[in-house]
Each structure stands twice: as C-alpha cells, then as structure tokens.
PDB file of N, CA and C in Angstrom:
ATOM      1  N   UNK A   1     -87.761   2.453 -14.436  1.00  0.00           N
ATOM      2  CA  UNK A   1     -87.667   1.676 -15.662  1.00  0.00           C
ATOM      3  C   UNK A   1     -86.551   0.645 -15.530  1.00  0.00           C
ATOM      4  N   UNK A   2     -86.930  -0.568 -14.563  1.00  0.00           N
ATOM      5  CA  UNK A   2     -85.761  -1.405 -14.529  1.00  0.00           C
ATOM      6  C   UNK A   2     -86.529  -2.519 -14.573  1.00  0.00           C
ATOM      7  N   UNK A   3     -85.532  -3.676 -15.235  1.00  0.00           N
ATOM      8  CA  UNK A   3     -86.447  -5.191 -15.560  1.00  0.00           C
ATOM      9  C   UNK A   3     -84.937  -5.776 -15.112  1.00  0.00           C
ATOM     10  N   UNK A   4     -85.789  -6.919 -13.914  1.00  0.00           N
ATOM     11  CA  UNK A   4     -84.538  -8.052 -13.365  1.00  0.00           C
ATOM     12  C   UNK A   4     -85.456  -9.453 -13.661  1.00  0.00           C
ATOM     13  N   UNK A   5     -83.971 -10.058 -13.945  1.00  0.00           N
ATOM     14  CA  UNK A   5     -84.019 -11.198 -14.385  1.00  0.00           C
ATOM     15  C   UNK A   5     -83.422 -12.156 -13.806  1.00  0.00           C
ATOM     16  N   UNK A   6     -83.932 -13.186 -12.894  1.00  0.00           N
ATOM     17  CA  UNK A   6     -83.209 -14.121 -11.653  1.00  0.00           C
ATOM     18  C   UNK A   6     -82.775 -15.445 -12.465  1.00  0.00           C
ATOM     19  N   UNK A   7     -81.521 -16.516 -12.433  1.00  0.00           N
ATOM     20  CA  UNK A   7     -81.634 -17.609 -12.635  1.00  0.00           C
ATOM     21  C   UNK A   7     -80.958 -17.764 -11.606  1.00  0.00           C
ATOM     22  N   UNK A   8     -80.037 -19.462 -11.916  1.00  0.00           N
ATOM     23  CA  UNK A   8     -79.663 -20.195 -10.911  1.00  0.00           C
ATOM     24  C   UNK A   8     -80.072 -21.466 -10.053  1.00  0.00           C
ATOM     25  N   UNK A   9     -81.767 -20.891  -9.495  1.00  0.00           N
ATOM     26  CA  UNK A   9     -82.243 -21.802  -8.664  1.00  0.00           C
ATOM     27  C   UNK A   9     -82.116 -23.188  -9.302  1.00  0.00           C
ATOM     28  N   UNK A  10     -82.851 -23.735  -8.557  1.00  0.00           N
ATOM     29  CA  UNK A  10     -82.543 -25.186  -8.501  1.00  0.00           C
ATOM     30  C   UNK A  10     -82.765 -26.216  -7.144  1.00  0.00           C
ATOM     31  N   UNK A  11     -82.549 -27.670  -7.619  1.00  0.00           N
ATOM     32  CA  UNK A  11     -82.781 -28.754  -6.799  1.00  0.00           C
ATOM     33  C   UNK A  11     -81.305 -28.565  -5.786  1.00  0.00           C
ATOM     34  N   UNK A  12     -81.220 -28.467  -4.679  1.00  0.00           N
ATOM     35  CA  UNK A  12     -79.636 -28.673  -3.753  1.00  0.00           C
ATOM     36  C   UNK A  12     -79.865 -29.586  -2.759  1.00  0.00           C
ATOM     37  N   UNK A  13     -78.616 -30.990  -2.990  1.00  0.00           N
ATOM     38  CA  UNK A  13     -79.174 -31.423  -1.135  1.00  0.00           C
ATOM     39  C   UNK A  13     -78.721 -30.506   0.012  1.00  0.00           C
ATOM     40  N   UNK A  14     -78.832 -31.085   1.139  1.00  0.00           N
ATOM     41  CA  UNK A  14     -78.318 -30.184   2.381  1.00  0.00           C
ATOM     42  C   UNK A  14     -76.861 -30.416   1.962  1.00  0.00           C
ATOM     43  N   UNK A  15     -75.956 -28.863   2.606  1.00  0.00           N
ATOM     44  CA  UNK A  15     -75.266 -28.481   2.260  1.00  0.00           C
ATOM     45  C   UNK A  15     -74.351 -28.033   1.117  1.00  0.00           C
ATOM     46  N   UNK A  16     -75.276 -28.461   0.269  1.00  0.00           N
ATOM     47  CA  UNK A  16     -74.855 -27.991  -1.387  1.00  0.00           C
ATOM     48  C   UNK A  16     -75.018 -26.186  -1.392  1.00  0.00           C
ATOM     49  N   UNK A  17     -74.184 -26.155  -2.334  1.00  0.00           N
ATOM     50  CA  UNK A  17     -74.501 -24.930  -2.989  1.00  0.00           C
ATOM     51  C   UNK A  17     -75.088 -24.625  -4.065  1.00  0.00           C
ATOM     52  N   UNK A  18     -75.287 -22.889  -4.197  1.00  0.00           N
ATOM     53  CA  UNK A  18     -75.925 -22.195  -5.293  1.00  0.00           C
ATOM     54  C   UNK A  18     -75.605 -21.168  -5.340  1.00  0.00           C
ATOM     55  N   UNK A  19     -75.501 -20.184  -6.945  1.00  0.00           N
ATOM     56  CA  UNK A  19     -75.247 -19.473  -7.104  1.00  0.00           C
ATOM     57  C   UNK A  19     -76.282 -18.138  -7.838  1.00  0.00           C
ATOM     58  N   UNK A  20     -77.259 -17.653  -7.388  1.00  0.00           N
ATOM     59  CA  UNK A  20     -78.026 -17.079  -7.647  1.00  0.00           C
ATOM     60  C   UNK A  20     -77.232 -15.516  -8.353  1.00  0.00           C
ATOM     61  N   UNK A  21     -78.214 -15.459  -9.843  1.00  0.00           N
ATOM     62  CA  UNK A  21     -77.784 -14.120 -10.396  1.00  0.00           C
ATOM     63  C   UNK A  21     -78.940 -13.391 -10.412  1.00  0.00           C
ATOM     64  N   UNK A  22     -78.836 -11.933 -10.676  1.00  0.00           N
ATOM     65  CA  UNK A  22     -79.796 -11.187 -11.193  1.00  0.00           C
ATOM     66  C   UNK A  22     -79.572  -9.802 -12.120  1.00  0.00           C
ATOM     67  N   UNK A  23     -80.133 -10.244 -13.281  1.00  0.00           N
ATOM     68  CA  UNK A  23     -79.532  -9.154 -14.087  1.00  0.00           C
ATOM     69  C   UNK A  23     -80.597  -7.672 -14.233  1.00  0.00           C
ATOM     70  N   UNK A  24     -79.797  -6.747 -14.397  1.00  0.00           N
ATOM     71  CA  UNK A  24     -80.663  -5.678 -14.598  1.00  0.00           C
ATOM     72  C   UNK A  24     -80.602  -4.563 -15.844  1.00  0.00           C
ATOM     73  N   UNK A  25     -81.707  -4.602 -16.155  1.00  0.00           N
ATOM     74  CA  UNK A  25     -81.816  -4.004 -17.823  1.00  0.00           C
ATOM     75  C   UNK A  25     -82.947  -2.547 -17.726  1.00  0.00           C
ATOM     76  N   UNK A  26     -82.452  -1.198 -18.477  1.00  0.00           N
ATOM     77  CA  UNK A  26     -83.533  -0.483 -18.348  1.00  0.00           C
ATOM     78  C   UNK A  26     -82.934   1.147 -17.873  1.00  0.00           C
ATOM     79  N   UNK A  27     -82.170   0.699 -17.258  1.00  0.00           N
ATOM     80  CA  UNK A  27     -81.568   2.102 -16.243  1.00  0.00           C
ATOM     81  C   UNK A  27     -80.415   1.931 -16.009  1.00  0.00           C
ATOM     82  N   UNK A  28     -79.633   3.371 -14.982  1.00  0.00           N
ATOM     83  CA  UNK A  28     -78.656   3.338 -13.978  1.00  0.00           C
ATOM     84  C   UNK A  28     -78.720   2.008 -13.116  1.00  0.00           C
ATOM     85  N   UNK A  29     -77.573   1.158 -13.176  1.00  0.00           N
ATOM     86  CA  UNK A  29     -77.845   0.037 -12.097  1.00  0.00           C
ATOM     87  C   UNK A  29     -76.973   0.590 -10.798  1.00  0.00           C
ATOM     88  N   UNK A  30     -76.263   1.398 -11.128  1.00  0.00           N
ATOM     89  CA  UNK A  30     -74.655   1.790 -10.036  1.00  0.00           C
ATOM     90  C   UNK A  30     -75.570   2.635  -9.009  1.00  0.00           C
ATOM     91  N   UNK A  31     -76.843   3.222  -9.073  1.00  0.00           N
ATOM     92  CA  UNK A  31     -77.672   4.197  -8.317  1.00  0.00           C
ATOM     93  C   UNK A  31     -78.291   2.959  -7.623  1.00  0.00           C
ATOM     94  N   UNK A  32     -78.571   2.303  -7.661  1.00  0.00           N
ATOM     95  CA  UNK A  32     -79.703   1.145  -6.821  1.00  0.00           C
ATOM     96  C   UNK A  32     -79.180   0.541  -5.839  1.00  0.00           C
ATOM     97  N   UNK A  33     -80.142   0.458  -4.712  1.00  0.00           N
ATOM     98  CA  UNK A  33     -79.840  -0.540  -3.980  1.00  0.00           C
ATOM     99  C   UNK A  33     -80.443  -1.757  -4.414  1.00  0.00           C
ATOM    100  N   UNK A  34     -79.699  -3.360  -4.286  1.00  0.00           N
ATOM    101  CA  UNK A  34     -80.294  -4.331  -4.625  1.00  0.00           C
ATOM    102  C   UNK A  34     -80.145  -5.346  -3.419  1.00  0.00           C
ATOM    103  N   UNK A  35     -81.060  -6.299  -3.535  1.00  0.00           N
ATOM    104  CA  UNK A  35     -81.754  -6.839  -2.747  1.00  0.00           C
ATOM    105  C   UNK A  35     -81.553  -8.667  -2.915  1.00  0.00           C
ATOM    106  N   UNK A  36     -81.730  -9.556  -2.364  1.00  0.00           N
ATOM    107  CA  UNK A  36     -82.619 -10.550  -2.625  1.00  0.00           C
ATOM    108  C   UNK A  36     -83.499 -11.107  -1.152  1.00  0.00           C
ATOM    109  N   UNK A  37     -84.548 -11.320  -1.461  1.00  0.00           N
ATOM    110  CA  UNK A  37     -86.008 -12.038  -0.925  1.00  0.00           C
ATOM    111  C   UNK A  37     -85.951 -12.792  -0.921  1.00  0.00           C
ATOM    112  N   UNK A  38     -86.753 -13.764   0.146  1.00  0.00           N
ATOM    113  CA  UNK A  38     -87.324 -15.068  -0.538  1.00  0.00           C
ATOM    114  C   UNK A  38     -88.409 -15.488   0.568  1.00  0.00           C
ATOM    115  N   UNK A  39     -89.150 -16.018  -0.330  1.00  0.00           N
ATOM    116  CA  UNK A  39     -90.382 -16.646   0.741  1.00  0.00           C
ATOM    117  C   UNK A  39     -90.878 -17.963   0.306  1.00  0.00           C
ATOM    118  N   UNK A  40     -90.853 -18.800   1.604  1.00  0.00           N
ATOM    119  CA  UNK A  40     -91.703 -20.268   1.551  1.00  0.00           C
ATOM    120  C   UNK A  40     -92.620 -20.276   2.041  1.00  0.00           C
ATOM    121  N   UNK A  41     -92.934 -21.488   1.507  1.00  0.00           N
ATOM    122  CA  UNK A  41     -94.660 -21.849   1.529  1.00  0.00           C
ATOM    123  C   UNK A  41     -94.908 -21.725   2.887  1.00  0.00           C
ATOM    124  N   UNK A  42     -96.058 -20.634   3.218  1.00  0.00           N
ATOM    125  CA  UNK A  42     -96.423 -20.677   4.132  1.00  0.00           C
ATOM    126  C   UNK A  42     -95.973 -19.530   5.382  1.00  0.00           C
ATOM    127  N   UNK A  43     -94.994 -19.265   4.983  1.00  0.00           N
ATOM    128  CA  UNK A  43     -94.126 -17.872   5.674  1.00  0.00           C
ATOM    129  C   UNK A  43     -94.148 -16.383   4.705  1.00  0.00           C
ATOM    130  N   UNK A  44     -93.976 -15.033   5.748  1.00  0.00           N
ATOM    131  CA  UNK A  44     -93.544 -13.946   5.404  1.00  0.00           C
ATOM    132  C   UNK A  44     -92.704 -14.177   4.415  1.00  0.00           C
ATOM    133  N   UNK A  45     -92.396 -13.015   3.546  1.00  0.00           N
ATOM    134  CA  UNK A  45     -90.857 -12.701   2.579  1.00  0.00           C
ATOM    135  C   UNK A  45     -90.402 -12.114   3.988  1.00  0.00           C
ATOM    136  N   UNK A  46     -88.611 -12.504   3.178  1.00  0.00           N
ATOM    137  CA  UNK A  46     -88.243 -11.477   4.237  1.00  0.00           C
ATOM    138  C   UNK A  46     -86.783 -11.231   3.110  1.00  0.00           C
ATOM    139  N   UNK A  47     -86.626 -10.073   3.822  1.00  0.00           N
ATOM    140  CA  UNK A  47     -85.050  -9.715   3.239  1.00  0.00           C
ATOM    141  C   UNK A  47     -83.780 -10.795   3.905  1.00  0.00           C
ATOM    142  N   UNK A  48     -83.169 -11.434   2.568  1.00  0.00           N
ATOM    143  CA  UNK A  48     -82.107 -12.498   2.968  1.00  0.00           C
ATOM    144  C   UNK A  48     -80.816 -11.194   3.068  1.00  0.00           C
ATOM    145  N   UNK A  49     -80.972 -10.506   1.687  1.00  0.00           N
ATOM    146  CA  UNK A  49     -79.226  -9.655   1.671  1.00  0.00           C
ATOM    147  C   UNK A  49     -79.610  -8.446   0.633  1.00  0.00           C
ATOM    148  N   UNK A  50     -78.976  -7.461   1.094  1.00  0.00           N
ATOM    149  CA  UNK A  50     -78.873  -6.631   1.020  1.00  0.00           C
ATOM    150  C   UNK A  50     -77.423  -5.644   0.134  1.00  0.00           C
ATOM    151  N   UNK A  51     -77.640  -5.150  -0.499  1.00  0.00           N
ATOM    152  CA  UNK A  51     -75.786  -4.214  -1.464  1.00  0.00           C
ATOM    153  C   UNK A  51     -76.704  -2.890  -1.431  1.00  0.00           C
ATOM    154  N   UNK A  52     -76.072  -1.960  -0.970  1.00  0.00           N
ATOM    155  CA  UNK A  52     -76.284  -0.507  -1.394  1.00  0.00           C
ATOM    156  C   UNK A  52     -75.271  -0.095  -2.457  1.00  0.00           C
ATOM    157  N   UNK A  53     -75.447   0.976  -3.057  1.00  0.00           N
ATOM    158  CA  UNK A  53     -74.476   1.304  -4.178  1.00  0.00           C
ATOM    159  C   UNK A  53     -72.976   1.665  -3.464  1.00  0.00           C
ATOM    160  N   UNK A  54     -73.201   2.041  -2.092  1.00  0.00           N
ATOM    161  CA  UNK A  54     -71.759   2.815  -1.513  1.00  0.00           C
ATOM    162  C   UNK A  54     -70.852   1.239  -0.792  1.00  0.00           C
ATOM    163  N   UNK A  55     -71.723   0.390  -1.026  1.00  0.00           N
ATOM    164  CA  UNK A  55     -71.144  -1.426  -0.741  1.00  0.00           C
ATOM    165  C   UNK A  55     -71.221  -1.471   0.725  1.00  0.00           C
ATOM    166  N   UNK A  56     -72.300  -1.661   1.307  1.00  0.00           N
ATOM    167  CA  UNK A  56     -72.863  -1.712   2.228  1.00  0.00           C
ATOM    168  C   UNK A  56     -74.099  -3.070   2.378  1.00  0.00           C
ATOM    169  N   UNK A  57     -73.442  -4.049   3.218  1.00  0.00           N
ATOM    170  CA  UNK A  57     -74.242  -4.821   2.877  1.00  0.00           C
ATOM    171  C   UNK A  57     -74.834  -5.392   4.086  1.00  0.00           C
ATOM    172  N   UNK A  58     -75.770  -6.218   4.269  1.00  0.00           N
ATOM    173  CA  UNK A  58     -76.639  -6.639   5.266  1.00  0.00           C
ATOM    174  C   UNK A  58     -77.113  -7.838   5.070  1.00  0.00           C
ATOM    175  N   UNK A  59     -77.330  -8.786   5.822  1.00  0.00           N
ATOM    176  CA  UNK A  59     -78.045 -10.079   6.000  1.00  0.00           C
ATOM    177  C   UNK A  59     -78.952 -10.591   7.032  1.00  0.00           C
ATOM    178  N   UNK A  60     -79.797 -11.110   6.656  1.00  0.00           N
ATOM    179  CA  UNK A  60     -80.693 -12.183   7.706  1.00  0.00           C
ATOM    180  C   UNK A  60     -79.832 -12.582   8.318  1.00  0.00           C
ATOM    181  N   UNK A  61     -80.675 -12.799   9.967  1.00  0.00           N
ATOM    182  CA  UNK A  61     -79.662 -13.982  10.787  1.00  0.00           C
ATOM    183  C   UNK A  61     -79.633 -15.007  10.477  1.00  0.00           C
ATOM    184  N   UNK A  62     -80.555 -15.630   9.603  1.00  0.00           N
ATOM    185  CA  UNK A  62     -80.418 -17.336   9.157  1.00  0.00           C
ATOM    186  C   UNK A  62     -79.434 -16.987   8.422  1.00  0.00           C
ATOM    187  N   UNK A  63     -78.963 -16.370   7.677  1.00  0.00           N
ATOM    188  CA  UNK A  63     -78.300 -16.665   6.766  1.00  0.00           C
ATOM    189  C   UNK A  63     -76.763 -16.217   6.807  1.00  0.00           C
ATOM    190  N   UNK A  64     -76.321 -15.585   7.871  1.00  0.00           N
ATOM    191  CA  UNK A  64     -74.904 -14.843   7.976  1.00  0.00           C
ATOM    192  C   UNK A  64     -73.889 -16.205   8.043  1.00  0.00           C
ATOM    193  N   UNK A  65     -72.843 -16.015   7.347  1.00  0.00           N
ATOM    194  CA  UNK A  65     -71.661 -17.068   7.274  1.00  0.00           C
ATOM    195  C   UNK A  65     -72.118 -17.779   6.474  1.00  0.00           C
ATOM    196  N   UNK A  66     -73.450 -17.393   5.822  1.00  0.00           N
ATOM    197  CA  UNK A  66     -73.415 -18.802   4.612  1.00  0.00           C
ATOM    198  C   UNK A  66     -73.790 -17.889   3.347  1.00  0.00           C
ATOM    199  N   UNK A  67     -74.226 -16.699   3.631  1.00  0.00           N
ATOM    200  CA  UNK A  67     -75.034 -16.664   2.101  1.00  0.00           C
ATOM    201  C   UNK A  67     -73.670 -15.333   2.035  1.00  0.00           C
ATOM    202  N   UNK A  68     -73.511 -14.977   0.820  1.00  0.00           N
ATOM    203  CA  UNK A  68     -72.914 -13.820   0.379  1.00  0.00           C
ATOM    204  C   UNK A  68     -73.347 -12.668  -0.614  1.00  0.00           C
ATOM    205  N   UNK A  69     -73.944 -11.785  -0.846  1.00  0.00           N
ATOM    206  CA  UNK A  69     -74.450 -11.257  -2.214  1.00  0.00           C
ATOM    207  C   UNK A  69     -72.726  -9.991  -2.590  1.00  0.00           C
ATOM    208  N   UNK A  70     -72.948  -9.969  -3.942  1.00  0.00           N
ATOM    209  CA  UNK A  70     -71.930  -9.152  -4.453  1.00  0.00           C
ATOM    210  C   UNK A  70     -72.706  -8.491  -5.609  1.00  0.00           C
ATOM    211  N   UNK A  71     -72.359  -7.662  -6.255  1.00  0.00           N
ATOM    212  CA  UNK A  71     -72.726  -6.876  -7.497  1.00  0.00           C
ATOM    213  C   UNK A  71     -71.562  -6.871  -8.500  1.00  0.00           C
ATOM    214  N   UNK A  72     -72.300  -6.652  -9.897  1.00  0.00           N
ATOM    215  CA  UNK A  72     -71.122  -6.238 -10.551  1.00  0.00           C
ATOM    216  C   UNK A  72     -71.849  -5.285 -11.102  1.00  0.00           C
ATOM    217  N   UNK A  73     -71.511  -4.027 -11.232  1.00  0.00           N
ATOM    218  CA  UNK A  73     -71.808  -3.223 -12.108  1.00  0.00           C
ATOM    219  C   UNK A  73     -71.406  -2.548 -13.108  1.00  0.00           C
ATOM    220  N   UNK A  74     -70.147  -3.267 -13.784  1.00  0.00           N
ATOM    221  CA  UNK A  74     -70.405  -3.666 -15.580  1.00  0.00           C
ATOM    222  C   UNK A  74     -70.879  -4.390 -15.924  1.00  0.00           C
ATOM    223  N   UNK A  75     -71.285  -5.487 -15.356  1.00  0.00           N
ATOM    224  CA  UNK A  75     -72.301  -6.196 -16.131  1.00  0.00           C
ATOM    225  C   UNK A  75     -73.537  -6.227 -15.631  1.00  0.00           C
ATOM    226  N   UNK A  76     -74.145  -5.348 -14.852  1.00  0.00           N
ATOM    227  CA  UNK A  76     -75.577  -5.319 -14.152  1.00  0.00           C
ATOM    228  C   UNK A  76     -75.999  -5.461 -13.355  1.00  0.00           C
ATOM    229  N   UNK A  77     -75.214  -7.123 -12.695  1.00  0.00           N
ATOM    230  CA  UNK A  77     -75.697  -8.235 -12.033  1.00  0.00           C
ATOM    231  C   UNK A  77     -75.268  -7.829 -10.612  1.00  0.00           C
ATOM    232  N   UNK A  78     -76.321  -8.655 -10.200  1.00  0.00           N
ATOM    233  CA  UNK A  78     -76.166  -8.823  -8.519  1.00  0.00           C
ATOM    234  C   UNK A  78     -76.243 -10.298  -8.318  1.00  0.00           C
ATOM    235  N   UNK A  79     -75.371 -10.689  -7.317  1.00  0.00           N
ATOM    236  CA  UNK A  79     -75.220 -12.071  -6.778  1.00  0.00           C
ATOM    237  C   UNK A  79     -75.490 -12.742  -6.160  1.00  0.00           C
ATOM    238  N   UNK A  80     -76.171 -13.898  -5.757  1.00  0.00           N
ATOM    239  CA  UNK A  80     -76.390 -13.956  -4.209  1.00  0.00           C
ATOM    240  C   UNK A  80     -75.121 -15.862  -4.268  1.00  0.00           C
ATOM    241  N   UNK A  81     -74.748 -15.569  -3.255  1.00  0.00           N
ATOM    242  CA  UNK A  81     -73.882 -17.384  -2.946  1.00  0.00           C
ATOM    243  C   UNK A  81     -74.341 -17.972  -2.039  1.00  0.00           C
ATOM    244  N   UNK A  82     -74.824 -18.938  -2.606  1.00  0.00           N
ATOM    245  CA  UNK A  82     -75.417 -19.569  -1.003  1.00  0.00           C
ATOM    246  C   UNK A  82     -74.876 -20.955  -0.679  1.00  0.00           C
ATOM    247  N   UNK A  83     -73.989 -20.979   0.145  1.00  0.00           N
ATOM    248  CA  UNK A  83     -73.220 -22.197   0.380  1.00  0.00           C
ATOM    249  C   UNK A  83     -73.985 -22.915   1.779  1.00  0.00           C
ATOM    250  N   UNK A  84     -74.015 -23.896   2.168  1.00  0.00           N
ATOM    251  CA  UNK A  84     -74.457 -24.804   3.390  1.00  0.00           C
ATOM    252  C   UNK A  84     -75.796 -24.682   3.218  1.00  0.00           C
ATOM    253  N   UNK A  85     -75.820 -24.737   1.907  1.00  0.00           N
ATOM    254  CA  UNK A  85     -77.847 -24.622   2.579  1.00  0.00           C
ATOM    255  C   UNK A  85     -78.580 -25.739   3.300  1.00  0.00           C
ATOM    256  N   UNK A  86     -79.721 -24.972   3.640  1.00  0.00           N
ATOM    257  CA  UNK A  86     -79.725 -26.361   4.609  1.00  0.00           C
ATOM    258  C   UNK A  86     -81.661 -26.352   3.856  1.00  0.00           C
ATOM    259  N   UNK A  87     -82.598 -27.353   4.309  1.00  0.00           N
ATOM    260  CA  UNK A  87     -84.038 -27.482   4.218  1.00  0.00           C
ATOM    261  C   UNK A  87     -84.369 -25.877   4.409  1.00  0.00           C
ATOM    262  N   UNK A  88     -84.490 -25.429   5.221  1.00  0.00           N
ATOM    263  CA  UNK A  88     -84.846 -24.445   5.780  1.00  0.00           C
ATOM    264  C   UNK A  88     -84.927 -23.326   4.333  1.00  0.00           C
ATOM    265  N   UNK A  89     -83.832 -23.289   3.621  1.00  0.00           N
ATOM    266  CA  UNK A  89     -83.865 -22.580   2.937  1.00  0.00           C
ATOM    267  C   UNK A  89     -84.412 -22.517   1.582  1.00  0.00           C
ATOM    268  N   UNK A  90     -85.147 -23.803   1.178  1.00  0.00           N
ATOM    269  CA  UNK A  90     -86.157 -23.429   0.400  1.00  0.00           C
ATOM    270  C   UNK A  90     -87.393 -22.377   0.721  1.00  0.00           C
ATOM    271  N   UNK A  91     -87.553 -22.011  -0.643  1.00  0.00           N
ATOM    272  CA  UNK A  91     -88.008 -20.707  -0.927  1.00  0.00           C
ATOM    273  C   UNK A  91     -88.274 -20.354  -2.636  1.00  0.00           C
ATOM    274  N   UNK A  92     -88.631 -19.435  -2.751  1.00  0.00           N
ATOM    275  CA  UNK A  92     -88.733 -18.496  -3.885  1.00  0.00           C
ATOM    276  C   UNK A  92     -87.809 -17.372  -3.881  1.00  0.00           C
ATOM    277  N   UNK A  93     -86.595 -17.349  -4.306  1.00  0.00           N
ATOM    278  CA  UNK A  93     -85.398 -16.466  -4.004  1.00  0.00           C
ATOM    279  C   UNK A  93     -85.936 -14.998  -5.308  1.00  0.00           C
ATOM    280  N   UNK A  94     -86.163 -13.645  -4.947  1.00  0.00           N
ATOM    281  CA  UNK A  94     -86.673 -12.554  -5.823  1.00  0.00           C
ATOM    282  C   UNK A  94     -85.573 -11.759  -5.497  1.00  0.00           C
ATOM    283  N   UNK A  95     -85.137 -11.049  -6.555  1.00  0.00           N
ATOM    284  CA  UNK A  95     -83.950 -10.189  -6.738  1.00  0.00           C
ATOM    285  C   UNK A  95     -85.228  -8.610  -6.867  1.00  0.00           C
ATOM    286  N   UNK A  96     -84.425  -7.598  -6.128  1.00  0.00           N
ATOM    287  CA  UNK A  96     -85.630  -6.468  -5.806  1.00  0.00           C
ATOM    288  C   UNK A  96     -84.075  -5.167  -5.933  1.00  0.00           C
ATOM    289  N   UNK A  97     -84.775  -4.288  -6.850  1.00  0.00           N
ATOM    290  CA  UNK A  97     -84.000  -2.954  -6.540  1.00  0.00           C
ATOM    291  C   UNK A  97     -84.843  -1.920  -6.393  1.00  0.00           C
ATOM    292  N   UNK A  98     -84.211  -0.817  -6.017  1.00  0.00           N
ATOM    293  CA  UNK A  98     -84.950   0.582  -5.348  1.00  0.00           C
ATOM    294  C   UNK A  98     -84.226   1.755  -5.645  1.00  0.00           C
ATOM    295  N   UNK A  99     -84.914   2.374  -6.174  1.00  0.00           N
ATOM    296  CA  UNK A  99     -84.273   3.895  -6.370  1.00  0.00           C
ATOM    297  C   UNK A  99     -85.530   4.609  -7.113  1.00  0.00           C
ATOM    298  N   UNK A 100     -85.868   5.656  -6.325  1.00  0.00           N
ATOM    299  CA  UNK A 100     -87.307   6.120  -6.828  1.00  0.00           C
ATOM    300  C   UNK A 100     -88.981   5.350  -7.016  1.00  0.00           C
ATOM    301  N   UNK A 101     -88.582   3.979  -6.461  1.00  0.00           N
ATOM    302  CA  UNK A 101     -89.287   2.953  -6.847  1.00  0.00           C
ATOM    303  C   UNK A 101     -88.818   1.742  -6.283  1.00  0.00           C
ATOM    304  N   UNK A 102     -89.917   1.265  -6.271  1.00  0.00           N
ATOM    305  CA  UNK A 102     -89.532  -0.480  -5.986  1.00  0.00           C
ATOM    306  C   UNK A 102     -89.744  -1.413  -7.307  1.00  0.00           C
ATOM    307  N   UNK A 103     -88.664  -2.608  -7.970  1.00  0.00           N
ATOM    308  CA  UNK A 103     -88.740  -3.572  -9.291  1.00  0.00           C
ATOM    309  C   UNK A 103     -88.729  -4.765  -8.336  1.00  0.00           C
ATOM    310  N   UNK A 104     -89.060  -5.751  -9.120  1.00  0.00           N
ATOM    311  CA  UNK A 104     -89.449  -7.261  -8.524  1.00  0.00           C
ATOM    312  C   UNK A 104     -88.811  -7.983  -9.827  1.00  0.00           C
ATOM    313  N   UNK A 105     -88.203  -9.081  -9.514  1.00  0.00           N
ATOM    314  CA  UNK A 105     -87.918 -10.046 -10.695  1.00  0.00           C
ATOM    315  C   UNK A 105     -89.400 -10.752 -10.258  1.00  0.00           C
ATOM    316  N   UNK A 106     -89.074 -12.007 -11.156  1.00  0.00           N
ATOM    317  CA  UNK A 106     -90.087 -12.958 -10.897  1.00  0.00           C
ATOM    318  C   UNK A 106     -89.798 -13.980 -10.269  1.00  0.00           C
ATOM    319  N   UNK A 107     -88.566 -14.336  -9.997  1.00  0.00           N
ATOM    320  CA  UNK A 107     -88.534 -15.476  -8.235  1.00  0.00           C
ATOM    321  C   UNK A 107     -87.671 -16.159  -9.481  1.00  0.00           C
ATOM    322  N   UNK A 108     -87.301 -17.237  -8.631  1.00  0.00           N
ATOM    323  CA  UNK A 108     -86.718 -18.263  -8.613  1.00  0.00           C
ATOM    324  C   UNK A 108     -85.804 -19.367  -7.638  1.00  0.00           C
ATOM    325  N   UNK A 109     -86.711 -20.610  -8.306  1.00  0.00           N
ATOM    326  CA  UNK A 109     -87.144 -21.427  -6.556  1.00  0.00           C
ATOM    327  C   UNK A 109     -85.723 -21.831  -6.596  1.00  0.00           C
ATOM    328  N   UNK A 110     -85.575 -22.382  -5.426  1.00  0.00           N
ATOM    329  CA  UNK A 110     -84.426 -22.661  -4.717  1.00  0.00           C
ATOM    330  C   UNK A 110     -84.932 -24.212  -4.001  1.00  0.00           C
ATOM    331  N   UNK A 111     -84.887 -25.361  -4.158  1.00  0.00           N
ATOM    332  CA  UNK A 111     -85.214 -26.485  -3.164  1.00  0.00           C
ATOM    333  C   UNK A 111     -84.003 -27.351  -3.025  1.00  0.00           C
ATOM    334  N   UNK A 112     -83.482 -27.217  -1.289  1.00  0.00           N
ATOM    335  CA  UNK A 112     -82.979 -27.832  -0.290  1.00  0.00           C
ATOM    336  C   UNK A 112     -83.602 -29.399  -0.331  1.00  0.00           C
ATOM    337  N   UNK A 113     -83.271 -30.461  -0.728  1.00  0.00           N
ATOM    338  CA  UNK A 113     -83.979 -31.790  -0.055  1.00  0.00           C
ATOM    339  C   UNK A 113     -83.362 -31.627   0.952  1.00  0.00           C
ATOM    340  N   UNK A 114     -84.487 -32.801   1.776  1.00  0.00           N
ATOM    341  CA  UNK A 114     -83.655 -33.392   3.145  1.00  0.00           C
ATOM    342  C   UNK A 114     -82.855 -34.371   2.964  1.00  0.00           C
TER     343      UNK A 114
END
C-alpha cells in the first residue's frame, strides 16, 4: 500500500542540472528500498540508483560522479541529483520501491537538449 509521486523533470541543456523528488504516501517508508529508473525512447529501463533502508547505495555506470540519490525519511522522499547531464540522459525518470512488493510512480520526463 504505497503511492509515489515524482516531480522535478524538465527541459535541461547539456550540463545543467536537476533535482528529481519522490514522495511516498500509504506505508512504512524507513522499510523500503527505493529506486529510480528511467527509460528512453527506444531502450531497456534500467536501474539509474539505488538507497536501501540500511543506506546502501548503488548506481549505473553512466551515471556515477554525476547523479546522487538521498532519502529523507521524515518527510518520505527520495532524491535523485543529477548534475552534468548530458543528451544521453533523456528519459522517463520512475521512482520504484520494494518491500513485499513492487510500486511504480508514473515517470517523469527529464529532456537534455543538445
């Protein structure tokens, strides 16, 4: 019983930043692992980053040294920072948690111009 809610996305040129949130409503958030996804046109999803509850975190190789995710859990949220973006990283950015289950937000695009 968990409902996430992504904003943030947006238009970025290359090397701009963004600050992707995702809130979570419904349950225990401090038990979850959370996630963010993202997939472009035309490619797999894949896992960008990764927070376990014990703060354990993980990243794509595209993305190490640029993206960061954090949590807060008084206020719900999970983070993602994405600094240097480049083209490449447009996408549909989905905030995903797990515990007994898999939740899906509903995306939110992210577009890199060239």
């Amino acid at each position: 019983q968990v409902q996430l809610v992504e904003s943030g996305g947006g238009l970025v040129q290359p090397g701009g930043s963004l600050r992707l949130s995702c809130v979570a409503s419904g349950s225990i958030f401090i038990v979850y692992t959370m996630n963010w996804y993202r997939q472009a046109p035309g490619k797999q999803r894949e896992l960008v980053a990764g927070f376990t509850p014990g703060g354990i975190t993980n990243y794509a190789d595209s993305v190490k040294g640029r993206f960061t995710i954090s949590r807060d859990n008084v206020k719900n949220t999970v983070y993602l920072q994405m600094n240097s973006l480049k083209p490449e990283d447009t996408a549909v950015y989905y905030c995903h948690a797990n515990y007994r289950g898999e939740y899906w937000g509903r995306g939110t695009l992210v577009t890199v111009s060239s």
